[in-house]
C-alpha atoms as a PDB file:
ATOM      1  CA  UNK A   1       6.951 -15.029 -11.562  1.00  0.00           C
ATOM      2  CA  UNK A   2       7.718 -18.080  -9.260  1.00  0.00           C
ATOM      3  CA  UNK A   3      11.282 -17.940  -7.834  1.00  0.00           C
ATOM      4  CA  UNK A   4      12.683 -20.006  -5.161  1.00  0.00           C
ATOM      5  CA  UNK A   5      14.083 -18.502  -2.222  1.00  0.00           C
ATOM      6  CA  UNK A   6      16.227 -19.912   0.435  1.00  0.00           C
ATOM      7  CA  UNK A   7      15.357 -19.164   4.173  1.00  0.00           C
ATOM      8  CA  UNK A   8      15.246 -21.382   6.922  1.00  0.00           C
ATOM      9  CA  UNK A   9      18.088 -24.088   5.350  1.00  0.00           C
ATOM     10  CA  UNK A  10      15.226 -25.298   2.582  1.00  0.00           C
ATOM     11  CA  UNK A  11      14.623 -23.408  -1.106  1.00  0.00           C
ATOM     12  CA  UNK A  12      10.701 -22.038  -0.839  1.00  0.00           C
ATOM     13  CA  UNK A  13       9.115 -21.552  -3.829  1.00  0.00           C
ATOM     14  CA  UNK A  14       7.550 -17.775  -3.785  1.00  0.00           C
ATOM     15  CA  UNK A  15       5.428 -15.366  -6.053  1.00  0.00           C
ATOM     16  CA  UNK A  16       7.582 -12.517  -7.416  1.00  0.00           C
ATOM     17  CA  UNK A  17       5.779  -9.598  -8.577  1.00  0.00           C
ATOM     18  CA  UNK A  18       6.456  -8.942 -12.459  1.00  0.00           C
ATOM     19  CA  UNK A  19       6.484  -5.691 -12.517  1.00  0.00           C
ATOM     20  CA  UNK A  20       7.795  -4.112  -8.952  1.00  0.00           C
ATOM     21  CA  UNK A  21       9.941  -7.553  -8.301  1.00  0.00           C
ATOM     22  CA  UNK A  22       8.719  -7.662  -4.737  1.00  0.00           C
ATOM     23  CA  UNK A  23       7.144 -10.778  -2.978  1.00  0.00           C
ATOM     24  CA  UNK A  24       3.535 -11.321  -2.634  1.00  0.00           C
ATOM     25  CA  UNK A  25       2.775 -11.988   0.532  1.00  0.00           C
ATOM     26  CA  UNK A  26      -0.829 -11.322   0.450  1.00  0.00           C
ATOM     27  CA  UNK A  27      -2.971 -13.419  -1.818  1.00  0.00           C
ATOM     28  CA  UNK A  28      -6.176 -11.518  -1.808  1.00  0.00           C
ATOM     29  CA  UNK A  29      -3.960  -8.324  -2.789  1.00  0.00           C
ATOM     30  CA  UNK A  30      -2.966  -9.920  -6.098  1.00  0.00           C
ATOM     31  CA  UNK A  31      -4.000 -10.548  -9.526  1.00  0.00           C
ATOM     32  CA  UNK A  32      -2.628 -12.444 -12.553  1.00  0.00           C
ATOM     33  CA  UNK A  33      -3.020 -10.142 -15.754  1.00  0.00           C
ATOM     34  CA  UNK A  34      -3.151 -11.484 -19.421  1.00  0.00           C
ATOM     35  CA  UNK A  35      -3.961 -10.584 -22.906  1.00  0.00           C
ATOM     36  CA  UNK A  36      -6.894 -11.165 -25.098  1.00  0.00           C
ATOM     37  CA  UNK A  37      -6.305 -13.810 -27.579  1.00  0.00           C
ATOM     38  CA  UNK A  38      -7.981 -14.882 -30.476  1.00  0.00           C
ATOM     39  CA  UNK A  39     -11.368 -16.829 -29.308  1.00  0.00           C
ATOM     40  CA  UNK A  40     -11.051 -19.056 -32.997  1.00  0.00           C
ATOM     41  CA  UNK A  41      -6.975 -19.976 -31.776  1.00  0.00           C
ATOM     42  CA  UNK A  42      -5.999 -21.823 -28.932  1.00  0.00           C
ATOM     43  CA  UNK A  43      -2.982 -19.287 -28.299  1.00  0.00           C
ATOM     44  CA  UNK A  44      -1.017 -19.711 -25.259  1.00  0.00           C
ATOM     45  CA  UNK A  45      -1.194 -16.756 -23.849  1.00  0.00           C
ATOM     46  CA  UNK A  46       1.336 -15.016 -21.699  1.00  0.00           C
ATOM     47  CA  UNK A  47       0.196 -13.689 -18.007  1.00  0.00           C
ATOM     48  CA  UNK A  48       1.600 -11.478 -15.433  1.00  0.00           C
ATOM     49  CA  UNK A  49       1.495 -12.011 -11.722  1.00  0.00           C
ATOM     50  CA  UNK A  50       0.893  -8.749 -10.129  1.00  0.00           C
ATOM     51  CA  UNK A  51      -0.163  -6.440  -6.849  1.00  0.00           C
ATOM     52  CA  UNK A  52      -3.795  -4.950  -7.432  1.00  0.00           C
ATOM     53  CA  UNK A  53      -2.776  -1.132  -7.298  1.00  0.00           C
ATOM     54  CA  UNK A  54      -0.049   0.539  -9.288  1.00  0.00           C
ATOM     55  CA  UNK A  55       1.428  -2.783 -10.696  1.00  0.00           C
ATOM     56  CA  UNK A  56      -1.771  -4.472 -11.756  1.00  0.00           C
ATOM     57  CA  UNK A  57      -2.458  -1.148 -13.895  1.00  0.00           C
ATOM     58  CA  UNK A  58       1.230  -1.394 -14.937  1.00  0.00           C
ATOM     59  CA  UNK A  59       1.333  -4.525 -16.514  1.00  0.00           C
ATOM     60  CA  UNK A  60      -2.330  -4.250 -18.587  1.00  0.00           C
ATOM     61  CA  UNK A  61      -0.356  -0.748 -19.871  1.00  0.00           C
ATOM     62  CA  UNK A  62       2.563  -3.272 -20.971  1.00  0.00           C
ATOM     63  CA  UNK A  63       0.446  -5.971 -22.385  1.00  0.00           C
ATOM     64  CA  UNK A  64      -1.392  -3.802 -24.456  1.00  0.00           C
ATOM     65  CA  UNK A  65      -3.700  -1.613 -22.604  1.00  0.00           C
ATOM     66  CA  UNK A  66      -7.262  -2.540 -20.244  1.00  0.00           C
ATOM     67  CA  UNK A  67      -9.587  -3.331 -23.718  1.00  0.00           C
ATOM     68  CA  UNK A  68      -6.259  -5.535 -25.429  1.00  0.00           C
ATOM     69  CA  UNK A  69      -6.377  -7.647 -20.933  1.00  0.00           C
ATOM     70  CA  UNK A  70      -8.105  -9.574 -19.283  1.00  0.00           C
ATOM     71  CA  UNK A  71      -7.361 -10.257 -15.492  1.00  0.00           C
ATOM     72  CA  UNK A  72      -8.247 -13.090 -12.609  1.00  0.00           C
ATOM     73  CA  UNK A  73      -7.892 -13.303  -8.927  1.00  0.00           C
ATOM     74  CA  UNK A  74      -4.585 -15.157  -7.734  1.00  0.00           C
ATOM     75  CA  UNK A  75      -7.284 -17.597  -6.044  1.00  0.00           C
ATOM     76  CA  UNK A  76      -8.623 -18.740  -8.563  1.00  0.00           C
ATOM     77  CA  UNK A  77      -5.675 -18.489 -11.303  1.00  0.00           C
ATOM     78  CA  UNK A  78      -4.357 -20.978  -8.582  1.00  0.00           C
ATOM     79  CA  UNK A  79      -7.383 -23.062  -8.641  1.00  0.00           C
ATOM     80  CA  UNK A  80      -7.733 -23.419 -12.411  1.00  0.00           C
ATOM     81  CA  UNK A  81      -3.553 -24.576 -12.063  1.00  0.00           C
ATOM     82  CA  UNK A  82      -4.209 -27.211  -9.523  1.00  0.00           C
ATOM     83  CA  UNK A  83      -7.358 -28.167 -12.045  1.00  0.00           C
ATOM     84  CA  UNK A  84      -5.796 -28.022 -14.777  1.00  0.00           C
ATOM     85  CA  UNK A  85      -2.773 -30.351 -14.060  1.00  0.00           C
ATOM     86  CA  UNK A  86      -5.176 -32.965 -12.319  1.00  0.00           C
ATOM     87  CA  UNK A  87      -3.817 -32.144  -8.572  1.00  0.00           C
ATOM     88  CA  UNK A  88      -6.436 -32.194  -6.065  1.00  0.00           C
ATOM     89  CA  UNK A  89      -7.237 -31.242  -2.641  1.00  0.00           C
ATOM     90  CA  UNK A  90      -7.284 -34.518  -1.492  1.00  0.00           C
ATOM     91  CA  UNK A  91      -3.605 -35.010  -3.117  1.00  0.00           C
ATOM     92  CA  UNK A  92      -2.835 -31.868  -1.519  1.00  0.00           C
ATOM     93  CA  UNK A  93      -3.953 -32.314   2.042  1.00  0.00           C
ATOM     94  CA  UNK A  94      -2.035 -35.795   1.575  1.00  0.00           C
ATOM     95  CA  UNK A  95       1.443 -33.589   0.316  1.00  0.00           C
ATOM     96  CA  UNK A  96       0.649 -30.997   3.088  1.00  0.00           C
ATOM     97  CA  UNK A  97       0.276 -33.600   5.456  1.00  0.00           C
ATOM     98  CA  UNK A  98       3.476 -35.753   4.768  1.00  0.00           C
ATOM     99  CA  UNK A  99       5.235 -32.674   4.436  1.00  0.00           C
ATOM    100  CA  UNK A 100       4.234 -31.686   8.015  1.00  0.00           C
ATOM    101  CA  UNK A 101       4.981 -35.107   9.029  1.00  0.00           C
ATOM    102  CA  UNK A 102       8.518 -35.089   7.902  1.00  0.00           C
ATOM    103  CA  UNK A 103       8.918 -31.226   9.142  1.00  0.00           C
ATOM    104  CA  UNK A 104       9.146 -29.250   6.672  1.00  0.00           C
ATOM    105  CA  UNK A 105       6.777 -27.098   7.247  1.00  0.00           C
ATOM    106  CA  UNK A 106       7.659 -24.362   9.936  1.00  0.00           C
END
């Protein structure tokens, strides 16, 4: 899940495990889990964002078991968000930027 946390006199948004409710600090040490839908439906499907390990093995268990899952890299679930609502890099190298210009970045 995606909670805001407050450190540093600003609210931060972070990723919150789903199933240990810990942060995720490391990107390349996470997944986003999600059941198999109907390919003839265009379901909405609901996803999990988890730690590859104990967690990621946790959740499929919850949302059905491995063969009822399917999983992707936090990467590139992030990607396909920042596609899929239109945001680019260049719109995000321009946020980053006035963001760093305005300090609020540390």
């Amino acid at each position: 899940m995606i909670l805001f946390h407050y450190v540093d006199g600003r609210y931060t948004p972070v990723l919150i495990c789903d199933v240990c409710e810990k942060r995720i600090v490391d990107g390349d040490l996470a997944a986003v889990v999600h059941r198999h839908g109907d390919p003839e439906q265009a379901e909405l499907l609901p996803c999990m964002y988890v730690h590859k390990g104990a967690c990621h093995d946790t959740a499929e268990t919850q949302m059905g078991g491995a063969d009822n899952t399917g999983w992707q890299e936090l990467e590139t679930h992030l990607l396909f968000l920042l596609l899929n609502t239109k945001i680019t890099p260049e719109k995000l190298a321009a946020e980053r930027d006035r963001s760093d210009e305005i300090g609020y970045f540390p």
